[in-house]
N, C-alpha and C. Protein backbone atom coordinates (compact mmCIF):
# COMPACT_ATOMS: atom_id res chain seq x y z
N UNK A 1 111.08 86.28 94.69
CA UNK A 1 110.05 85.24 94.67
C UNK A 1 108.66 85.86 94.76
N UNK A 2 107.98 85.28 94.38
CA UNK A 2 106.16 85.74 94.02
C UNK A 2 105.69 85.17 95.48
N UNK A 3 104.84 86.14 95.53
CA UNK A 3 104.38 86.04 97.19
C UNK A 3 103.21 84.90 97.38
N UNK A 4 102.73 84.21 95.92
CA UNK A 4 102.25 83.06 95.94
C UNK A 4 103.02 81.87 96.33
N UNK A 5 103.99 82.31 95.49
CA UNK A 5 105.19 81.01 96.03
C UNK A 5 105.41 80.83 97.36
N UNK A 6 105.48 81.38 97.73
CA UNK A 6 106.65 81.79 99.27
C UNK A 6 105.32 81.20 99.98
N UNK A 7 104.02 82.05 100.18
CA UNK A 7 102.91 81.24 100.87
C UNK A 7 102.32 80.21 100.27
N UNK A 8 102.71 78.90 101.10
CA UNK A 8 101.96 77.81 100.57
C UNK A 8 99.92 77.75 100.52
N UNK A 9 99.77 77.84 102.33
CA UNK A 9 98.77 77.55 102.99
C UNK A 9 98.86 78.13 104.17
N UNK A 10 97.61 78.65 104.83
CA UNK A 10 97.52 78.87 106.13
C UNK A 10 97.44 77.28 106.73
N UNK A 11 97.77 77.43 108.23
CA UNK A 11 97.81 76.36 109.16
C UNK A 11 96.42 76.42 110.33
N UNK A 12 95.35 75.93 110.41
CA UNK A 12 94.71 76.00 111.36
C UNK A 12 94.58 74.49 112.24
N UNK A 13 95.48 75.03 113.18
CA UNK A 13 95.22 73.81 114.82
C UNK A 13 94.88 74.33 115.66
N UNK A 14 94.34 73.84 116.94
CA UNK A 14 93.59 73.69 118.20
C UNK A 14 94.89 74.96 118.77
N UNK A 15 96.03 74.76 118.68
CA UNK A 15 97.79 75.59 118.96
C UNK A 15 97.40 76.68 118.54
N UNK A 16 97.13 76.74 117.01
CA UNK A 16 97.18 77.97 116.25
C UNK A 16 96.18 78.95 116.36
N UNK A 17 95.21 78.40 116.61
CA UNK A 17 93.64 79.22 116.91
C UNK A 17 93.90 79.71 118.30
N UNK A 18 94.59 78.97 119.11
CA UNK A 18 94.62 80.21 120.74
C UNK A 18 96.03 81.09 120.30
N UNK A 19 96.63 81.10 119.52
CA UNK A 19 98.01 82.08 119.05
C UNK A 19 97.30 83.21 118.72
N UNK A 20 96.47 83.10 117.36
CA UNK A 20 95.32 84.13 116.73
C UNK A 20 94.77 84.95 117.84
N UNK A 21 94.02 84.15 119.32
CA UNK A 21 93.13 84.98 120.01
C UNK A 21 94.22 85.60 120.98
N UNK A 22 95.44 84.80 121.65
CA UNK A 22 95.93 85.29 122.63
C UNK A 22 97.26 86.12 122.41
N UNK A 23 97.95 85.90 121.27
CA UNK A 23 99.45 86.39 120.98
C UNK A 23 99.02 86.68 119.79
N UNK A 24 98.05 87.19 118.76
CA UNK A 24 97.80 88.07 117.80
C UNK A 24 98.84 87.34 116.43
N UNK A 25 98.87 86.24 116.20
CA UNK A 25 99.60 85.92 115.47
C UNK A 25 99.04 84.77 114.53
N UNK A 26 99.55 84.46 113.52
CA UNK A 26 99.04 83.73 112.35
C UNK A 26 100.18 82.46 112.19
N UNK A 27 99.34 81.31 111.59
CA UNK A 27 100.72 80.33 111.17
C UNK A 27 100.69 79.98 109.66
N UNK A 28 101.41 80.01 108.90
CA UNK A 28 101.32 79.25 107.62
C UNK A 28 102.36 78.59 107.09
N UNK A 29 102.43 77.63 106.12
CA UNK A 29 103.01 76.53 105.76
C UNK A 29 104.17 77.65 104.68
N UNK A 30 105.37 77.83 105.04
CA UNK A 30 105.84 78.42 103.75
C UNK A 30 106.78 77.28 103.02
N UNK A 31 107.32 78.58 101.68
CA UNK A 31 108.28 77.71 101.17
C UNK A 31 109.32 77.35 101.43
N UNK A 32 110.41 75.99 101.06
CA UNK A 32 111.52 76.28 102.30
C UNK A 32 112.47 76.53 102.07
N UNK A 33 112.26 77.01 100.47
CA UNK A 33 113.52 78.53 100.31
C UNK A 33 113.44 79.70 100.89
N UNK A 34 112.07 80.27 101.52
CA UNK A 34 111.65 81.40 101.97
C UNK A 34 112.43 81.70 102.92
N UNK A 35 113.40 83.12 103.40
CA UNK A 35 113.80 83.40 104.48
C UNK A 35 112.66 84.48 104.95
N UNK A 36 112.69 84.56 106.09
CA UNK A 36 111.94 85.42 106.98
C UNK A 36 111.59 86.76 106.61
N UNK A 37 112.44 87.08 105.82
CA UNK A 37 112.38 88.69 105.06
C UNK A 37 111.28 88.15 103.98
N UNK A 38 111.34 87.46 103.43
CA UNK A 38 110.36 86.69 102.23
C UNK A 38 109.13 86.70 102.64
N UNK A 39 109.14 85.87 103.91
CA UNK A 39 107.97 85.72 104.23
C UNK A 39 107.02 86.71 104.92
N UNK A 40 107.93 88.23 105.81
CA UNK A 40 107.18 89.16 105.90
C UNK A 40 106.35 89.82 104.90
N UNK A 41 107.60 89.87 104.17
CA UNK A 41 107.00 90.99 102.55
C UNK A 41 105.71 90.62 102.09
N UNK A 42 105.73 88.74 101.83
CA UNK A 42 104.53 87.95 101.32
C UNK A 42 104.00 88.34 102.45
N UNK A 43 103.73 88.47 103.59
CA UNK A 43 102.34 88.35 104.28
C UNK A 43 101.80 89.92 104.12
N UNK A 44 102.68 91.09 104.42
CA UNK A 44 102.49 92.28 103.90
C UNK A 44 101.34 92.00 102.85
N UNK A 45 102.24 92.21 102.06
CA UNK A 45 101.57 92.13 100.77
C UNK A 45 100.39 91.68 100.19
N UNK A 46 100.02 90.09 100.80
CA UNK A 46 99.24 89.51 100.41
C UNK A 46 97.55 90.20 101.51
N UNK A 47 97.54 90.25 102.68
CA UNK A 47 97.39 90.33 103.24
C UNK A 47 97.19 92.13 104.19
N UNK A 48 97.73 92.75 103.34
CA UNK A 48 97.96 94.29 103.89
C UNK A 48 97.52 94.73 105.00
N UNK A 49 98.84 93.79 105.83
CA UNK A 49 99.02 94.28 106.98
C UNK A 49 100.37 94.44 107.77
N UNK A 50 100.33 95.19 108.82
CA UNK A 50 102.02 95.35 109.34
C UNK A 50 102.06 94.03 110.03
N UNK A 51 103.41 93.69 109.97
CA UNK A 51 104.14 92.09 110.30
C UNK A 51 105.11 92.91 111.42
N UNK A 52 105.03 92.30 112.93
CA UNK A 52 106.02 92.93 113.14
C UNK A 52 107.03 91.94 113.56
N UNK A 53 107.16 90.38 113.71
CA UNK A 53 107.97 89.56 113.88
C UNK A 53 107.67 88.37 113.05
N UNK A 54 108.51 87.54 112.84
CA UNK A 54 108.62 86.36 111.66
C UNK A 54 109.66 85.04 112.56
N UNK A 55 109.09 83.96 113.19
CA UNK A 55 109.96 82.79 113.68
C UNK A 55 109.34 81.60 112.13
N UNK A 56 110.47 81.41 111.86
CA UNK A 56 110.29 79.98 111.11
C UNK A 56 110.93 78.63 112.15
N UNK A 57 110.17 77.56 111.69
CA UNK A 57 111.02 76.18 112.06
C UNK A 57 110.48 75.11 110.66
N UNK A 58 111.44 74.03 110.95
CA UNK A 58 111.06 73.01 109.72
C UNK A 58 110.52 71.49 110.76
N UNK A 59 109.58 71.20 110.15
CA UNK A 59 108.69 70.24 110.96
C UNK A 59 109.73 68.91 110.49
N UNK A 60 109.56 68.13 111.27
CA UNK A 60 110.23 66.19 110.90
C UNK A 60 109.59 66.24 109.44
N UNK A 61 108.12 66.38 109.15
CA UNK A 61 108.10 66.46 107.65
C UNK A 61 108.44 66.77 106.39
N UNK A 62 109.61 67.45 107.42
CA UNK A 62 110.15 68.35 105.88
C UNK A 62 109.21 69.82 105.30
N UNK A 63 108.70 69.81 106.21
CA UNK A 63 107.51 71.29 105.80
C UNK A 63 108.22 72.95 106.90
N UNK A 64 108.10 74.25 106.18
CA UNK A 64 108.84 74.86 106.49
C UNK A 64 106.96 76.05 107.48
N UNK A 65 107.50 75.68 108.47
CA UNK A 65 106.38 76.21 109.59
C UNK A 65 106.67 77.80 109.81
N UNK A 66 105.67 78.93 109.28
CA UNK A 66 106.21 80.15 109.99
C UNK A 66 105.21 80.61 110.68
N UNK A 67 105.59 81.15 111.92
CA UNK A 67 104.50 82.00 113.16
C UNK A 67 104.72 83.23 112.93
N UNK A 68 103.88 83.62 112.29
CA UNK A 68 103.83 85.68 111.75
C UNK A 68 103.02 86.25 112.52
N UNK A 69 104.03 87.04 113.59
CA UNK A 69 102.89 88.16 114.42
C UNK A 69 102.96 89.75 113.94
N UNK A 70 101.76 89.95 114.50
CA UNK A 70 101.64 91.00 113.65
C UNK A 70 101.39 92.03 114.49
N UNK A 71 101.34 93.43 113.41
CA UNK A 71 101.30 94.47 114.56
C UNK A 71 100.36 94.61 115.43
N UNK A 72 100.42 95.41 116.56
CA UNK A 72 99.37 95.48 117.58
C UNK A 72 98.07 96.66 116.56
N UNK A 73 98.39 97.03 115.94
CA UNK A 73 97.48 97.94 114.93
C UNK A 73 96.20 97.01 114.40
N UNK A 74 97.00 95.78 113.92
CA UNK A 74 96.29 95.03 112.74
C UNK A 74 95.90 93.70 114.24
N UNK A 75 94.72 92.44 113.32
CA UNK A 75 94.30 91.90 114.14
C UNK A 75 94.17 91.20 113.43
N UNK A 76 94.61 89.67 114.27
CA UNK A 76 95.09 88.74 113.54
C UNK A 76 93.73 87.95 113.05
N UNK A 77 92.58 87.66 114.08
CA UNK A 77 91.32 87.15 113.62
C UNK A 77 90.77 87.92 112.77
N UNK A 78 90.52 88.73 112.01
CA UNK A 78 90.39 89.85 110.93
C UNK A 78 90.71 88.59 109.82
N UNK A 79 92.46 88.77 109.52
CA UNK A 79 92.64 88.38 108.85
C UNK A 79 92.39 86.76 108.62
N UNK A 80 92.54 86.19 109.67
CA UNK A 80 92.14 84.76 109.76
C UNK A 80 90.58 84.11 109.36
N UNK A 81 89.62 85.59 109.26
CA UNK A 81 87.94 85.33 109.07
C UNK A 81 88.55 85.47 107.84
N UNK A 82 89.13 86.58 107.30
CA UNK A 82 89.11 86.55 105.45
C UNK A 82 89.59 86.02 104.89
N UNK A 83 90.83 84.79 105.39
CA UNK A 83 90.86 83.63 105.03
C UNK A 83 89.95 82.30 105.26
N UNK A 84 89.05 82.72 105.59
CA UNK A 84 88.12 81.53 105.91
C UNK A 84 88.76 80.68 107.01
N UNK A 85 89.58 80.38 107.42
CA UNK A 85 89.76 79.58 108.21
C UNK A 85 89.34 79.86 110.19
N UNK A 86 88.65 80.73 110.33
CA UNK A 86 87.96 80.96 111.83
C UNK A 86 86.47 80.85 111.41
């Protein structure tokens, strides 16, 4: 799968913005064929940075939620300014 596919959207909530500052971690909306291996590679990739854990869940909406933390190397507000969303 194309690492466009797999990442829908980043997620920014009031939740997700203290994850970023306090547990170094990112949320985004994936696809919900994506398994966790999918979704590292895509954030790798897109993003070039080390991933070092991947939790998915699926919301009542039917939307496939993943919390990507990342290595202690890389920094998650970094990447969260160059997505525009901080």
């Amino acid at each position: 799968m194309d690492p466009y596919e797999i990442i829908l959207y980043p997620l920014m909530t009031e939740s997700a913005s203290l994850m970023i500052e306090k547990e170094n971690k990112l949320v985004f909306i994936v696809n919900l064929k994506a398994t966790k291996k999918d979704v590292k590679k895509a954030v790798e990739e897109l993003y070039e940075v080390e991933v070092e854990k991947v939790n998915v869940l699926i919301t009542p909406k039917s939307k496939k939620k993943a919390f990507v933390k990342l290595h202690p190397d890389y920094k998650a507000v970094d990447v969260a300014i160059k997505l525009g969303i901080l």
